[in-house]
N, C-alpha and C. Protein backbone atom coordinates (compact mmCIF):
# COMPACT_ATOMS: atom_id res chain seq x y z
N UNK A 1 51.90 94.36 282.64
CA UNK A 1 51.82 95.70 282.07
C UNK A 1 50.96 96.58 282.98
N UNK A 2 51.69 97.40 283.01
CA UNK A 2 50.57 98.74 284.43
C UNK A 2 49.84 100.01 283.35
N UNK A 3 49.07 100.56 284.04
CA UNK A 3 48.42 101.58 283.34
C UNK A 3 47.22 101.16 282.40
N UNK A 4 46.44 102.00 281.28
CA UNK A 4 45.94 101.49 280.50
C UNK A 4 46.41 101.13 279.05
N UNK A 5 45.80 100.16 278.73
CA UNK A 5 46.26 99.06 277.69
C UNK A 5 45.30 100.43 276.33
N UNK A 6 46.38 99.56 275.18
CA UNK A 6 46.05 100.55 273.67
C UNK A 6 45.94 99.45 272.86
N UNK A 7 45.29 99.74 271.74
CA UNK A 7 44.89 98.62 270.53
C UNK A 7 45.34 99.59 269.82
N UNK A 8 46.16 99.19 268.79
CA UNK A 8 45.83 100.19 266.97
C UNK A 8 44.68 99.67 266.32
N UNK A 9 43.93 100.80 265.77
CA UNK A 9 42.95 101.15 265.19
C UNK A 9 42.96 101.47 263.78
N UNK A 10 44.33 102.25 263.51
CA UNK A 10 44.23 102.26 261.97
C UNK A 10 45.62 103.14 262.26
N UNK A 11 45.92 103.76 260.81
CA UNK A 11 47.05 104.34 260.19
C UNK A 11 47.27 105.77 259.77
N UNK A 12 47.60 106.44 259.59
CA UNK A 12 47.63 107.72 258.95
C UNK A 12 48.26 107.84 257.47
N UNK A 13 48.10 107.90 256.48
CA UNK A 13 48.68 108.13 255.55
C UNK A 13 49.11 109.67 255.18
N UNK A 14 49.53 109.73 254.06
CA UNK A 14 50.10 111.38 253.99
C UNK A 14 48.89 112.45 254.13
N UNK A 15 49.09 113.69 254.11
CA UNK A 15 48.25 114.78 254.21
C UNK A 15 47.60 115.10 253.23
N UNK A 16 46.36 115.03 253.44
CA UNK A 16 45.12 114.96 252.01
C UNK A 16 45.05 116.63 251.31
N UNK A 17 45.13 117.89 252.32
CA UNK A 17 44.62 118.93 252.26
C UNK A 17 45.26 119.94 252.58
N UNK A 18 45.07 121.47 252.27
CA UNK A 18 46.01 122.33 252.99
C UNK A 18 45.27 122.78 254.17
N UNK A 19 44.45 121.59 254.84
CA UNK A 19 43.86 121.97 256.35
C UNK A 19 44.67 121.14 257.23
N UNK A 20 45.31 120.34 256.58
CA UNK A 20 45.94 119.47 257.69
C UNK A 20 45.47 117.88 258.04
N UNK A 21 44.34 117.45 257.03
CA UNK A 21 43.43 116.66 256.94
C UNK A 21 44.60 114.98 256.40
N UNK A 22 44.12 114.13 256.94
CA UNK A 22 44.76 112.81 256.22
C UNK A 22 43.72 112.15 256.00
N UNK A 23 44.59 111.40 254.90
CA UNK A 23 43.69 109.90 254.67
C UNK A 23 44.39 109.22 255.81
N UNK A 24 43.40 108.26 255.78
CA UNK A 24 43.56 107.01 256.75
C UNK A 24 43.11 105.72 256.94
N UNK A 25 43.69 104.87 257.07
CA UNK A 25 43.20 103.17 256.96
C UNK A 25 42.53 102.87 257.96
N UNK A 26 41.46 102.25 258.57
CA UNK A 26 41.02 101.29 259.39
C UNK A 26 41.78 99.99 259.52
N UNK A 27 42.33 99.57 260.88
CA UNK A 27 42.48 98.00 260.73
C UNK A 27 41.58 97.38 261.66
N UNK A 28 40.75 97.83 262.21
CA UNK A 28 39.45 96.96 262.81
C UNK A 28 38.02 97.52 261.94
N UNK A 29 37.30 96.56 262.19
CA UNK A 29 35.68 97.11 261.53
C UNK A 29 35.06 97.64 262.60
N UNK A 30 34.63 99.01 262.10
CA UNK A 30 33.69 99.98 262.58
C UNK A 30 32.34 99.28 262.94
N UNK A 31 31.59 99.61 263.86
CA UNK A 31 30.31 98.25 264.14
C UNK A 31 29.26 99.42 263.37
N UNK A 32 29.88 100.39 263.04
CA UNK A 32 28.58 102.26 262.28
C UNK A 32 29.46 102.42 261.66
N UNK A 33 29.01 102.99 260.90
CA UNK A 33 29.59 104.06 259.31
C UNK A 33 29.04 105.17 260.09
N UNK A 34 28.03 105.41 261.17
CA UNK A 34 27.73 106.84 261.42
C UNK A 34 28.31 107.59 262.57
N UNK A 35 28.77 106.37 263.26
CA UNK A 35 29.37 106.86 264.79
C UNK A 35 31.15 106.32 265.06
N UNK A 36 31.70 107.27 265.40
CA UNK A 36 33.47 107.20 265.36
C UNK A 36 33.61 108.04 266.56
N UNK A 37 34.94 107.62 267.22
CA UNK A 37 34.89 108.21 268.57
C UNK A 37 35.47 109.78 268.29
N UNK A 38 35.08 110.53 269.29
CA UNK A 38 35.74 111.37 269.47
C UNK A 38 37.59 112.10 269.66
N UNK A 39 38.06 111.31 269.48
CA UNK A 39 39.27 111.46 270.03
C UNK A 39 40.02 109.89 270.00
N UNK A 40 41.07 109.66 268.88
CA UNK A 40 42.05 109.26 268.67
C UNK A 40 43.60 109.36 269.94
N UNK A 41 44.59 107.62 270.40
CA UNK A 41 45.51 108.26 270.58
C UNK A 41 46.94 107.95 269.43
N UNK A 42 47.90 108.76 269.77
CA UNK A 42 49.04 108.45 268.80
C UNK A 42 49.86 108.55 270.07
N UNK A 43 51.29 107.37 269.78
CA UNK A 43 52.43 107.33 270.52
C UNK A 43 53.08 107.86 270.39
N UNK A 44 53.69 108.92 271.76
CA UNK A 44 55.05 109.68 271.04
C UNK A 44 55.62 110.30 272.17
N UNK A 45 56.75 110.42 272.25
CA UNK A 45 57.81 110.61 273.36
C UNK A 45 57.40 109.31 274.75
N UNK A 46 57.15 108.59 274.21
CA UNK A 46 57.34 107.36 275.20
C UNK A 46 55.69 107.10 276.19
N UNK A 47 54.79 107.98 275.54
CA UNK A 47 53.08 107.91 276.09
C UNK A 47 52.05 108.02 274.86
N UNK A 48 50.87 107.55 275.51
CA UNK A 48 50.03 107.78 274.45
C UNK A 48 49.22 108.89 274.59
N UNK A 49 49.23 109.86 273.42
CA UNK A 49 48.41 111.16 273.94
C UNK A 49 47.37 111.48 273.14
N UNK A 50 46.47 111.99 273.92
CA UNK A 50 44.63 112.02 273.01
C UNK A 50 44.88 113.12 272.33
N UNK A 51 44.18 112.84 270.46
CA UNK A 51 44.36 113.48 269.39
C UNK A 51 42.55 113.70 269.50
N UNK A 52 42.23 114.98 269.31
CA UNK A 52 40.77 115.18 269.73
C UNK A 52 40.48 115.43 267.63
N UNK A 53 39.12 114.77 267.43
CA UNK A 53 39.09 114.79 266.05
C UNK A 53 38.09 116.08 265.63
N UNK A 54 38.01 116.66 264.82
CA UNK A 54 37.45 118.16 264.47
C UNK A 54 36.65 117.21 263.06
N UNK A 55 36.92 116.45 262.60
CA UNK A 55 36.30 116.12 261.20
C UNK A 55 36.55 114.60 260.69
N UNK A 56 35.65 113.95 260.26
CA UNK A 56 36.02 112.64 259.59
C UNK A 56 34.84 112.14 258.85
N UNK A 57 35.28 111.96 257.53
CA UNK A 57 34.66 111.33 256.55
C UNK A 57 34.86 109.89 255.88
N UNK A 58 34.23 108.93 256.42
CA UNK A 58 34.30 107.48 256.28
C UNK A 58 34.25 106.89 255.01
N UNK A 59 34.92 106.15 254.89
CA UNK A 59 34.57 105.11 253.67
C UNK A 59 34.80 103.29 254.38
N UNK A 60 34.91 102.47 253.17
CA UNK A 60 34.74 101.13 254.14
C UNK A 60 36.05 101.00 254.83
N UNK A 61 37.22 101.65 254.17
CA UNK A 61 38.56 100.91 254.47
C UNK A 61 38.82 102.18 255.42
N UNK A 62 38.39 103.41 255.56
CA UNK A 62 38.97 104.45 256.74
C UNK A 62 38.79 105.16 256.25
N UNK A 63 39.12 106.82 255.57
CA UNK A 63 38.36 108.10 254.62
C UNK A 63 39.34 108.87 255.34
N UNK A 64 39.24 110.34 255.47
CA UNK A 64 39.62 111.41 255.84
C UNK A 64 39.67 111.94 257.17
N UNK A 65 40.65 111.75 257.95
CA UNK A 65 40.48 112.44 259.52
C UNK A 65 41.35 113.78 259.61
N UNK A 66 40.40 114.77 260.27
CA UNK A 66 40.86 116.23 260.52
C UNK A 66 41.16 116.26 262.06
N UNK A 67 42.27 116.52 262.28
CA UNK A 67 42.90 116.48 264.42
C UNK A 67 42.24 117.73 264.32
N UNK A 68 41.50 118.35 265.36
CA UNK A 68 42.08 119.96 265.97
C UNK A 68 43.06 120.48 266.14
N UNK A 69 43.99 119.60 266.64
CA UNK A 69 45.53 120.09 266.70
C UNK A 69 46.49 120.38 265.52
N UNK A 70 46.21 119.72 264.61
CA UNK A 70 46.99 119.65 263.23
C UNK A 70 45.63 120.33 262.18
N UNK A 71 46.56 122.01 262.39
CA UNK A 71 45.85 122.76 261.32
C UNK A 71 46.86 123.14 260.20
N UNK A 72 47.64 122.97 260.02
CA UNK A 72 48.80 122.91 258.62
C UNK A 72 49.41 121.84 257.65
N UNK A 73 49.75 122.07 256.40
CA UNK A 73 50.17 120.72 255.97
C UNK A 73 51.51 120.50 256.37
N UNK A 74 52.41 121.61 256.68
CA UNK A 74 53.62 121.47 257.58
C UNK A 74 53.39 120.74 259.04
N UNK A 75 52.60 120.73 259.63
CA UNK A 75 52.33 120.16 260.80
C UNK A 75 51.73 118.38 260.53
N UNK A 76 51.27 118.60 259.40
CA UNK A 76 50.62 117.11 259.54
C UNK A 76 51.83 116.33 259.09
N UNK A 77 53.11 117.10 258.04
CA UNK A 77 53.95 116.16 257.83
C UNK A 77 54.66 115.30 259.00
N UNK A 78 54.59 115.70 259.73
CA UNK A 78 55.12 115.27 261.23
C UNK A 78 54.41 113.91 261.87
N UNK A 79 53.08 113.57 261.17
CA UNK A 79 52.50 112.81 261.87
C UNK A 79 52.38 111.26 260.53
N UNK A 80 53.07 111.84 259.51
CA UNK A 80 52.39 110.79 258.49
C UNK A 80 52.85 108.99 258.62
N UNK A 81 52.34 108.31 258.38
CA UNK A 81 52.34 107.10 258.36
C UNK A 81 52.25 106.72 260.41
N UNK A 82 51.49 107.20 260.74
CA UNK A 82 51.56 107.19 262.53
C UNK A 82 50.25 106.21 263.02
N UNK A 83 50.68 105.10 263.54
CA UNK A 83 49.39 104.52 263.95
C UNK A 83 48.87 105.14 264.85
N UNK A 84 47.00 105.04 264.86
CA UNK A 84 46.20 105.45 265.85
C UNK A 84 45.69 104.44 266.65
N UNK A 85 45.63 104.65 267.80
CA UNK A 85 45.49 103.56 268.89
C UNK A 85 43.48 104.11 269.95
N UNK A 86 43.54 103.08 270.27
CA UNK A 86 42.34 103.32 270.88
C UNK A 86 42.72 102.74 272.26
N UNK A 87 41.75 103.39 273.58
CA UNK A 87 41.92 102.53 274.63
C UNK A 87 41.40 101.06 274.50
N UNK A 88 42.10 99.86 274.93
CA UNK A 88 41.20 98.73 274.82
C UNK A 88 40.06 98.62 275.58
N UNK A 89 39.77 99.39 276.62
CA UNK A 89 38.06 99.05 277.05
C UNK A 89 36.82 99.52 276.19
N UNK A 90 37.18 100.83 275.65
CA UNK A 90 36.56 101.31 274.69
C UNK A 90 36.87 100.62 273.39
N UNK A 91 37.29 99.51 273.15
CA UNK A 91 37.49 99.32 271.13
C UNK A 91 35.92 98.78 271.57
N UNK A 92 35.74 97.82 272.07
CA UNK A 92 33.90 96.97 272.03
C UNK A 92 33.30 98.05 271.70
N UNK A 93 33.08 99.20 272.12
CA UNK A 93 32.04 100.45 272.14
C UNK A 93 32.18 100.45 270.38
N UNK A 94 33.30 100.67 269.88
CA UNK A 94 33.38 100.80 268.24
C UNK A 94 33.34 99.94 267.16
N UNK A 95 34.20 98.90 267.36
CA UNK A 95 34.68 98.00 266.64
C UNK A 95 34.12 96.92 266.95
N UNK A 96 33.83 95.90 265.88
CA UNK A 96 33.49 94.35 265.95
C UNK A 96 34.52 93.68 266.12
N UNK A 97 35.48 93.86 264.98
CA UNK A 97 36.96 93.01 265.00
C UNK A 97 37.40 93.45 266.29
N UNK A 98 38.21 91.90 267.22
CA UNK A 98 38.63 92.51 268.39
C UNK A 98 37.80 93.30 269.15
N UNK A 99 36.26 93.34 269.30
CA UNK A 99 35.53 93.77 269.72
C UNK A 99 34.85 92.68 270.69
N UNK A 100 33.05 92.40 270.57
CA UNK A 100 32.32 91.42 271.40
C UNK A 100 32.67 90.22 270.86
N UNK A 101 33.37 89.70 269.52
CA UNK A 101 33.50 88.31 269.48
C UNK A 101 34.95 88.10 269.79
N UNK A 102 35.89 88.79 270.65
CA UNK A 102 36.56 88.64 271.27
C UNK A 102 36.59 88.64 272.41
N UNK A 103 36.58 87.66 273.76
CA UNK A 103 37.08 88.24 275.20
C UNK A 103 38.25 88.71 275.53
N UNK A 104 38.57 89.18 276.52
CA UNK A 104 39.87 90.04 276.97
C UNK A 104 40.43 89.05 277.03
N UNK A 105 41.91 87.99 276.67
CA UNK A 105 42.32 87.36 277.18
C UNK A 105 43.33 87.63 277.92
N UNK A 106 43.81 88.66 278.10
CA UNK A 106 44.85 88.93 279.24
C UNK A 106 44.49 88.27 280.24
N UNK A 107 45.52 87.49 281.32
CA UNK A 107 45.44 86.31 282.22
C UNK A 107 44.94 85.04 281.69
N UNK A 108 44.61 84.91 281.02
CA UNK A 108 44.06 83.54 280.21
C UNK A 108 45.43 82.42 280.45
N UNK A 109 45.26 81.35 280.75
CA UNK A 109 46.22 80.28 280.09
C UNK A 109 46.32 79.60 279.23
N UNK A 110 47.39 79.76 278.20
CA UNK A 110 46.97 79.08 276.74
C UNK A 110 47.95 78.07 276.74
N UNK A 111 47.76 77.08 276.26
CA UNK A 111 47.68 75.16 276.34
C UNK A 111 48.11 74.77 275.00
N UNK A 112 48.69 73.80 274.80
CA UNK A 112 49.18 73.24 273.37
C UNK A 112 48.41 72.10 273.71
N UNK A 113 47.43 71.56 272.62
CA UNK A 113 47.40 70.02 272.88
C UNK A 113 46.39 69.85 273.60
N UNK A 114 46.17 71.05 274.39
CA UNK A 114 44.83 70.56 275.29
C UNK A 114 45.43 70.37 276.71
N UNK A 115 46.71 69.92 277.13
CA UNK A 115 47.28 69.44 278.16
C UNK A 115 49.17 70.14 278.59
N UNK A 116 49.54 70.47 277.68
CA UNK A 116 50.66 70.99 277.60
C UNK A 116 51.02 72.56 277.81
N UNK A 117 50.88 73.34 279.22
CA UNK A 117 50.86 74.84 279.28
C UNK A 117 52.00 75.68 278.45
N UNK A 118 51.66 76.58 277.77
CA UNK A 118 52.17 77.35 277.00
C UNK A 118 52.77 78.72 278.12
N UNK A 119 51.88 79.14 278.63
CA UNK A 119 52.15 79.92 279.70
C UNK A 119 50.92 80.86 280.05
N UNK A 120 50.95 82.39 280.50
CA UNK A 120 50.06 82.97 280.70
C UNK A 120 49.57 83.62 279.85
N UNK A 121 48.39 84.47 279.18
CA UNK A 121 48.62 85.53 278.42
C UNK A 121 48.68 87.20 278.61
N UNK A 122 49.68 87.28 278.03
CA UNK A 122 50.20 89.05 279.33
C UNK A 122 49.31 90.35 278.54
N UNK A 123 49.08 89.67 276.30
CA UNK A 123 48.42 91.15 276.11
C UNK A 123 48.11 90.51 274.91
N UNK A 124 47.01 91.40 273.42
CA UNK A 124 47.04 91.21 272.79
C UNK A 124 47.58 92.08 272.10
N UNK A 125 48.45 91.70 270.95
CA UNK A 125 48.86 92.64 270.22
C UNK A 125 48.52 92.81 268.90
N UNK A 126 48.20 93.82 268.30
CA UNK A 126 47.46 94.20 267.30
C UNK A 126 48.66 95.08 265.71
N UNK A 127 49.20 94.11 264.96
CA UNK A 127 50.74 94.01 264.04
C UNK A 127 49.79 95.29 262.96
N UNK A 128 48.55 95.12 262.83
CA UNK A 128 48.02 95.79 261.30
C UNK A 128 47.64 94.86 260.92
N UNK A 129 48.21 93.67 260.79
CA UNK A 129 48.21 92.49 259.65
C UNK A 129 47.20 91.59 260.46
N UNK A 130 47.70 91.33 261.57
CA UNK A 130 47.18 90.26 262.49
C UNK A 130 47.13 90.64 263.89
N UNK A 131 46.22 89.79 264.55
CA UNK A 131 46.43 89.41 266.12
C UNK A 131 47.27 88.51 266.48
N UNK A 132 48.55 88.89 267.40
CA UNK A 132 49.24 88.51 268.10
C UNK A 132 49.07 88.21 269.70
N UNK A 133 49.25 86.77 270.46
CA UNK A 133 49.25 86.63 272.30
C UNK A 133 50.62 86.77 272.27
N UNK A 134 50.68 88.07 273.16
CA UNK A 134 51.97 87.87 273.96
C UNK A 134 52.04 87.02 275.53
N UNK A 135 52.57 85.97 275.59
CA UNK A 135 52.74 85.00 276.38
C UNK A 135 53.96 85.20 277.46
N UNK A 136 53.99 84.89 278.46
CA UNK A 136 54.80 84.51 279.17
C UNK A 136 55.16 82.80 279.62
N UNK A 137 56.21 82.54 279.29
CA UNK A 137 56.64 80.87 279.44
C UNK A 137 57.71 81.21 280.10
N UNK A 138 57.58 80.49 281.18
CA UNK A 138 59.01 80.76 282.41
C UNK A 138 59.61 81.92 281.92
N UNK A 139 59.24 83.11 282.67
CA UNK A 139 59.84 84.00 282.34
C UNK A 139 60.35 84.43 281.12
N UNK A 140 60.10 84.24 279.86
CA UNK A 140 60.63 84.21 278.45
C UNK A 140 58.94 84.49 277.97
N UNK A 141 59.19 85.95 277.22
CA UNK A 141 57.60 86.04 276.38
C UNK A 141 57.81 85.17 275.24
N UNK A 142 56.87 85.05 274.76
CA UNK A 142 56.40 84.12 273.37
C UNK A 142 55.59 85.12 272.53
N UNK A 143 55.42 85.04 271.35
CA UNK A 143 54.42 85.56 270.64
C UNK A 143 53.75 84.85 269.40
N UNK A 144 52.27 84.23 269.70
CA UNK A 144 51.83 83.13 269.26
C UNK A 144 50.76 84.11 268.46
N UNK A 145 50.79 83.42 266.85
CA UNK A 145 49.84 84.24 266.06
C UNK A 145 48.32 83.76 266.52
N UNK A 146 47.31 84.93 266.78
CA UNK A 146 45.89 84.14 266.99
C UNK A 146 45.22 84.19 265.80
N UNK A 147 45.36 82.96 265.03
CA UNK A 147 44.64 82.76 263.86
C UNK A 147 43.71 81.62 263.64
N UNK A 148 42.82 81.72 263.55
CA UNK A 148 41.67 80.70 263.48
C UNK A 148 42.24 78.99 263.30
N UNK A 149 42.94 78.91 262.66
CA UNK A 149 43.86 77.54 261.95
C UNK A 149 44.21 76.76 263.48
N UNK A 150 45.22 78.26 264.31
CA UNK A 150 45.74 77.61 265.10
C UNK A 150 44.81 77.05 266.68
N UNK A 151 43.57 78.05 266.90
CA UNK A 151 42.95 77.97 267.97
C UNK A 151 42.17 76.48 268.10
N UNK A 152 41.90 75.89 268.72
CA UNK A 152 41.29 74.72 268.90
C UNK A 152 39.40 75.26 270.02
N UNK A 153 40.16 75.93 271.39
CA UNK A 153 38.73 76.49 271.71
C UNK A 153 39.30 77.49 273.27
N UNK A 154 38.24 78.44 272.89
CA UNK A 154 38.49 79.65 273.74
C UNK A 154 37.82 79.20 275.05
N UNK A 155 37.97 78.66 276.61
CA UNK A 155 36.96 78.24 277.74
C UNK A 155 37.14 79.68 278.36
N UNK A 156 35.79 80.69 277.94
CA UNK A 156 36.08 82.15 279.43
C UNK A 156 35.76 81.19 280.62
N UNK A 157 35.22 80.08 281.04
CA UNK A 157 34.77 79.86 282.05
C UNK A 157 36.38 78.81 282.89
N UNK A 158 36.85 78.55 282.24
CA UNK A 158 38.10 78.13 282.61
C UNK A 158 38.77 79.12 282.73
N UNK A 159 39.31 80.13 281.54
CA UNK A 159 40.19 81.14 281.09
C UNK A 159 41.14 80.61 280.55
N UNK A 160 40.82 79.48 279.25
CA UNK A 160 42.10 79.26 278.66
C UNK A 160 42.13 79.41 277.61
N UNK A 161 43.25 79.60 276.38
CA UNK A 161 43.20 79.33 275.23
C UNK A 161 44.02 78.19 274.69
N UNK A 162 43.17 76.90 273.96
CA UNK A 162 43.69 75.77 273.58
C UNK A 162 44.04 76.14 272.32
N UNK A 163 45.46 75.88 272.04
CA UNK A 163 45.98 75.93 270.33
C UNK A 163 46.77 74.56 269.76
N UNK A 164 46.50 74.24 269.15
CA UNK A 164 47.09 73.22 268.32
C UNK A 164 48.17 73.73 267.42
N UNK A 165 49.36 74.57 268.02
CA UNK A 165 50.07 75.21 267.09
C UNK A 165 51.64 74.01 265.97
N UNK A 166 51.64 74.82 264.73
CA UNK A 166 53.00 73.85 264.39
C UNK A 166 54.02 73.61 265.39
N UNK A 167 54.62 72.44 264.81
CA UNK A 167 55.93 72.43 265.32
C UNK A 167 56.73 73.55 265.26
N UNK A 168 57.49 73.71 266.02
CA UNK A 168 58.55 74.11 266.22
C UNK A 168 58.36 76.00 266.47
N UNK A 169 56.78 76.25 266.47
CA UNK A 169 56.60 78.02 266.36
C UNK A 169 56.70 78.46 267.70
N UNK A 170 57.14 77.85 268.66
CA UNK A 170 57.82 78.48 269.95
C UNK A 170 58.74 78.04 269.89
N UNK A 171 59.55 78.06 269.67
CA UNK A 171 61.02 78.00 269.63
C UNK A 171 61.49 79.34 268.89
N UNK A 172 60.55 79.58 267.82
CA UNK A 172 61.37 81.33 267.30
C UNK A 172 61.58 82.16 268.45
């Protein structure tokens, strides 16, 4: 993958206000209730483009975000249910989840068994629900859920990830 890499961060739900204001979900934990970045991105026409924030009022699960750009409730209809993405070098600066008790594993090699290569890891992907490795195995991606159950142990000093995954969950 070229360029810079994006995480989703949370969601947009419908338009709270006649300023243009939404509710909105968090799907990572905030490491402050007092500090939120400046500027959100959202995907659209095939890039990710910076949504600069004018207002936001927190709660635990996400609260109220006001764009600068979106001053109408006709305008915000345009954006509703839209995930917000963060750069991944900056999520550590915000977020815990997927934050410092995660390393980058992009390039990592992840292992079945301890001994059995799975392939490389090309990205993480971030569903809402869960963390997803997107893998490469001979040329064929994989997408292996990263869930505690399945990990056995993370080596940064190797760069691998060992999983003890079920049968048969590479083969989907």
């Amino acid at each position: 993958m070229t360029g810079e890499e994006y995480i989703a961060v949370g969601k947009l739900g419908k338009p709270h206000s006649l300023s243009g204001a939404f509710r909105f979900k968090l799907l990572l934990q905030l490491k402050s209730q007092k500090k939120f970045p400046k500027s959100l991105f959202m995907f659209e026409n095939g890039a990710y483009r910076p949504w600069f924030i004018a207002k936001v009022d927190l709660n635990e699960e996400g609260g109220i975000i006001l764009f600068e750009e979106i001053n109408s409730p006709e305008k915000a209809k345009n954006y509703t249910n839209k995930e917000l993405y963060i750069k991944a070098k900056d999520a550590k600066t915000w977020f815990t989840e997927g934050g410092d008790d995660l390393p980058d594993l992009n390039g990592y090699i992840a292992l079945h068994n301890g001994d059995e290569v799975i392939g490389v890891i090309k990205e993480t992907v971030n569903t809402g629900g869960q963390l997803l490795l997107l893998v490469e195995d001979n040329g064929k991606d994989v997408m292996i859920p990263f869930v505690e159950d399945f990990i056995v142990e993370i080596s940064k000093k190797k760069r691998e990830v060992i999983f003890d995954l079920p049968e048969g969950l590479l083969d989907l």
